[in-house]
Protein backbone atom coordinates (compact mmCIF):
# COMPACT_ATOMS: atom_id res chain seq x y z
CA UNK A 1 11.13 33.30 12.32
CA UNK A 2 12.90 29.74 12.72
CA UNK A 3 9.61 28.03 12.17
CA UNK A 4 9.06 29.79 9.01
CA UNK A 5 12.39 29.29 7.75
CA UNK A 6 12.17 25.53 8.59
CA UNK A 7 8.49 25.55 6.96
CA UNK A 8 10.13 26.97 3.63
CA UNK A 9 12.71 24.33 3.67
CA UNK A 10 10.20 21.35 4.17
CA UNK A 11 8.42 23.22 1.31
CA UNK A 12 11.19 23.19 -0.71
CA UNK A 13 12.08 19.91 0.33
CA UNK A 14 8.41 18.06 -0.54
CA UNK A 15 8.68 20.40 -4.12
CA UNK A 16 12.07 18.80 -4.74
CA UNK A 17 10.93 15.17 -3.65
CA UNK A 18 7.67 15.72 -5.78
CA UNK A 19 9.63 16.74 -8.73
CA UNK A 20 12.18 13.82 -8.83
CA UNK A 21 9.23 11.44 -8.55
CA UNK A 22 7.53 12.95 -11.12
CA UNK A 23 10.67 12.78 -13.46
CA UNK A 24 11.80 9.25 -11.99
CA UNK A 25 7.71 8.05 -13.09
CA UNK A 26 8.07 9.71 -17.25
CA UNK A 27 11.72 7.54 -17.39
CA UNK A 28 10.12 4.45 -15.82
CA UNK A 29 7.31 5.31 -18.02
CA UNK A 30 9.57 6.11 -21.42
CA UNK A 31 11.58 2.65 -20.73
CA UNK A 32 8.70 0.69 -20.78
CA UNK A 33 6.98 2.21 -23.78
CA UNK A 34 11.15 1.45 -25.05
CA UNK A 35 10.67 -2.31 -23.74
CA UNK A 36 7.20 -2.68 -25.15
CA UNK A 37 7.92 -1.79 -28.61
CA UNK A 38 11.20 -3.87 -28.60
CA UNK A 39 8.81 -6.64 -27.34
CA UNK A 40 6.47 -5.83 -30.72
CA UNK A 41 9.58 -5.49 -33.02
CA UNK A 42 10.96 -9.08 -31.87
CA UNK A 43 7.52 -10.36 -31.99
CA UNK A 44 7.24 -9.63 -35.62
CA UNK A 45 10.61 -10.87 -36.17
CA UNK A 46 10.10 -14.56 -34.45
CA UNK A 47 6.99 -14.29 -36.69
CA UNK A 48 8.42 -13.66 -39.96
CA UNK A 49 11.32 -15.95 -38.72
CA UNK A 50 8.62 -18.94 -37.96
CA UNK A 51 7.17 -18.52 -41.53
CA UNK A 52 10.53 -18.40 -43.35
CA UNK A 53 11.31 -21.39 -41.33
CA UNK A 54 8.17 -23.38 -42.55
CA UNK A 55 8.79 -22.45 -45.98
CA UNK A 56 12.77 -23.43 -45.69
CA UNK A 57 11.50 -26.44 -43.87
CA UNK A 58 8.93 -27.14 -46.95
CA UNK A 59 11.78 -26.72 -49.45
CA UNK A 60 13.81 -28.97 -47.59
CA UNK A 61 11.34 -31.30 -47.33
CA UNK A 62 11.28 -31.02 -50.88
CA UNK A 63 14.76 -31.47 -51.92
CA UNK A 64 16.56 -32.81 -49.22
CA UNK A 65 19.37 -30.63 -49.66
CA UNK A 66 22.26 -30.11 -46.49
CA UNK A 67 22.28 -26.60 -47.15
CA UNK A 68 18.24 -26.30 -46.27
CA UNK A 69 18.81 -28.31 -43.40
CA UNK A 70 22.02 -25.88 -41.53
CA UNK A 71 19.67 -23.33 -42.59
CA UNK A 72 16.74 -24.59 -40.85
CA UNK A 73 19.10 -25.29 -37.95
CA UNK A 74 20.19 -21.62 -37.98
CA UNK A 75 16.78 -19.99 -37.84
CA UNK A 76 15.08 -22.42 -35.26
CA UNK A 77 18.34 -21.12 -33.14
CA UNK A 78 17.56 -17.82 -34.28
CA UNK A 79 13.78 -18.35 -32.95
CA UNK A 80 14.86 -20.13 -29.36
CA UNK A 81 17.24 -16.50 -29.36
CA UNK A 82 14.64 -14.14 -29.97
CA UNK A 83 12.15 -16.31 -27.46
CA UNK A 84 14.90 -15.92 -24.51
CA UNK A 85 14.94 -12.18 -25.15
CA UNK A 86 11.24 -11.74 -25.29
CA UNK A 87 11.33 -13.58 -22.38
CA UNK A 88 14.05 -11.49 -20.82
CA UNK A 89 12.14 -8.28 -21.93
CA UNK A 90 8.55 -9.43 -20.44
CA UNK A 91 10.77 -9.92 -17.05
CA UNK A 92 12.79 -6.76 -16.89
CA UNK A 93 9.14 -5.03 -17.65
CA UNK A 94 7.40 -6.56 -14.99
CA UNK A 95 10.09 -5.75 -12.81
CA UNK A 96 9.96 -2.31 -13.57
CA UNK A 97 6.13 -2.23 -13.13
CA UNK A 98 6.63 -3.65 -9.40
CA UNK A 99 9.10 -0.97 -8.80
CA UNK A 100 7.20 2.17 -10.07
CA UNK A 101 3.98 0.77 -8.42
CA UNK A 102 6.61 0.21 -4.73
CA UNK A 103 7.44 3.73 -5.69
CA UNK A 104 4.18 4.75 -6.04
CA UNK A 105 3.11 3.44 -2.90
CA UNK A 106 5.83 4.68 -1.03
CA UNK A 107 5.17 8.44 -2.16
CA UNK A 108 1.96 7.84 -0.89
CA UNK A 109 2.92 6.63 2.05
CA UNK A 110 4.71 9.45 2.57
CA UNK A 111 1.83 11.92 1.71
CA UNK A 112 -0.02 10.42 4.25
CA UNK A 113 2.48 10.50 6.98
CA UNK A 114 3.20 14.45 5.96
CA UNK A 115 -0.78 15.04 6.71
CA UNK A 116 -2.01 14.92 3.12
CA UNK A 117 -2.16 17.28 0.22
CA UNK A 118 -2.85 20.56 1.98
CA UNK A 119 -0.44 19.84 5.51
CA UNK A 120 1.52 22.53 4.60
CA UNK A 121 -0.93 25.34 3.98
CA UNK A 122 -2.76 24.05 7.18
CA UNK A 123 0.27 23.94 9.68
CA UNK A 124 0.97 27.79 8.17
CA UNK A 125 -2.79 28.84 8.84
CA UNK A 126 -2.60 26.89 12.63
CA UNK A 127 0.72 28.86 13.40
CA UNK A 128 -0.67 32.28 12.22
CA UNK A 129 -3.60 31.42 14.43
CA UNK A 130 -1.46 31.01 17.54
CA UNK A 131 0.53 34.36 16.57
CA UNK A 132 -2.27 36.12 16.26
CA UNK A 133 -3.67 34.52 19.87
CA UNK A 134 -0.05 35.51 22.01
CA UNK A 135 -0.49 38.48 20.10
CA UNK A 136 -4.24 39.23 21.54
CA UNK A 137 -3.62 37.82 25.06
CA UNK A 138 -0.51 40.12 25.26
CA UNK A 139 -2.64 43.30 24.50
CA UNK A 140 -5.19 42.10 26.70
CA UNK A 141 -2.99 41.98 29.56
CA UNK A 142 -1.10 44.96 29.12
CA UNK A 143 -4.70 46.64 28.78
CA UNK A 144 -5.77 45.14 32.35
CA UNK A 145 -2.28 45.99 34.38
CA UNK A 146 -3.56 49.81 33.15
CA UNK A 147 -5.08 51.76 36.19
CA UNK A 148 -8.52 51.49 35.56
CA UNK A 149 -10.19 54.12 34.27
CA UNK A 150 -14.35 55.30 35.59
CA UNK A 151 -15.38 51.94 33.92
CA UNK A 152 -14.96 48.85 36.74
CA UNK A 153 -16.78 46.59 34.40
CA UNK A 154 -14.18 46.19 31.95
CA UNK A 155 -12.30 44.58 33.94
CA UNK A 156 -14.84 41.71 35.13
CA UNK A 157 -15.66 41.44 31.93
CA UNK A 158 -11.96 41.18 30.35
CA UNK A 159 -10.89 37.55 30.99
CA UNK A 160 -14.18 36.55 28.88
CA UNK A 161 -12.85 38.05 25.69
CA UNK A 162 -9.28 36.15 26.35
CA UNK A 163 -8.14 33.39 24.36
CA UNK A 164 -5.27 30.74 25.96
CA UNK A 165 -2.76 30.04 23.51
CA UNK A 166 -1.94 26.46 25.23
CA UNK A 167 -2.66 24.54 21.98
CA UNK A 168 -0.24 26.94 20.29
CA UNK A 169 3.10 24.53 20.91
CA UNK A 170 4.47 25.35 17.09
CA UNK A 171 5.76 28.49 17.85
């Protein structure tokens, strides 16, 4: 009864841990798809940023003006800016990815050391087996302590059909 009452709780247990991976994976998951379209958006803003740039610097060019030129200042600062953040971005992403995949691994790891996929359902059929072996050899033995009956043979015969539950050390 203790063993299946600790069973259910390491059931409940690997459900629980299973479930909070799952969910930790989608947010990991929803804050890079997050990072990766703030990476697109600020892409297409140093873009359009580069090309107003070259046409304030080809109006400057063209009329030599001090108001072009703080202008021109202010965007190319505006560019370096929005480089640094991409830049920032690319890094918190790839830190991320190394995390979920060291998460990833670890659950794994973890699988493994638990027996696999299908330790639970197999430690539940080995202890059912044992059960049902104490369960066996105890009938058998209270069936040869009887008096024996006309039959001898059964007897002789008896420790053939009885199974050692020495393997059985879950119970």
């Amino acid at each position: 009864m203790v063993i299946a009452a600790q069973l259910e709780e390491l059931q409940r247990k690997y459900r629980i841990m299973e479930c909070d991976r799952k969910s930790y994976a989608e947010e990991v998951e929803a804050v890079l798809r997050k990072q990766k379209l703030q990476n697109e958006k600020l892409r297409r803003e140093s873009q359009s940023l580069k090309a107003e740039l070259s046409l304030e610097a080809r109006a400057a060019s063209a009329s030599e003006t001090a108001v072009a030129s703080v202008k021109e200042t202010q965007v190319r600062d505006l560019i370096k800016e929005v480089g640094r953040q991409i830049d920032a971005e690319k890094q918190r992403g790839e830190k991320l990815d190394a995390r979920l995949k060291s998460l990833r691994d670890r659950s794994l790891q973890e699988r493994k050391e638990m027996g696999g996929h299908n330790a639970p359902a197999e430690h539940t059929m080995s202890t059912d087996k044992c059960i049902k072996v104490r369960a066996c050899s105890r009938w058998l033995r209270r069936r040869d302590s009887r008096p024996a009956a006309a039959d001898t043979t059964t007897r002789a015969t008896t420790p053939a059909y009885r199974r050692s539950s020495a393997g059985c050390t879950n119970l």
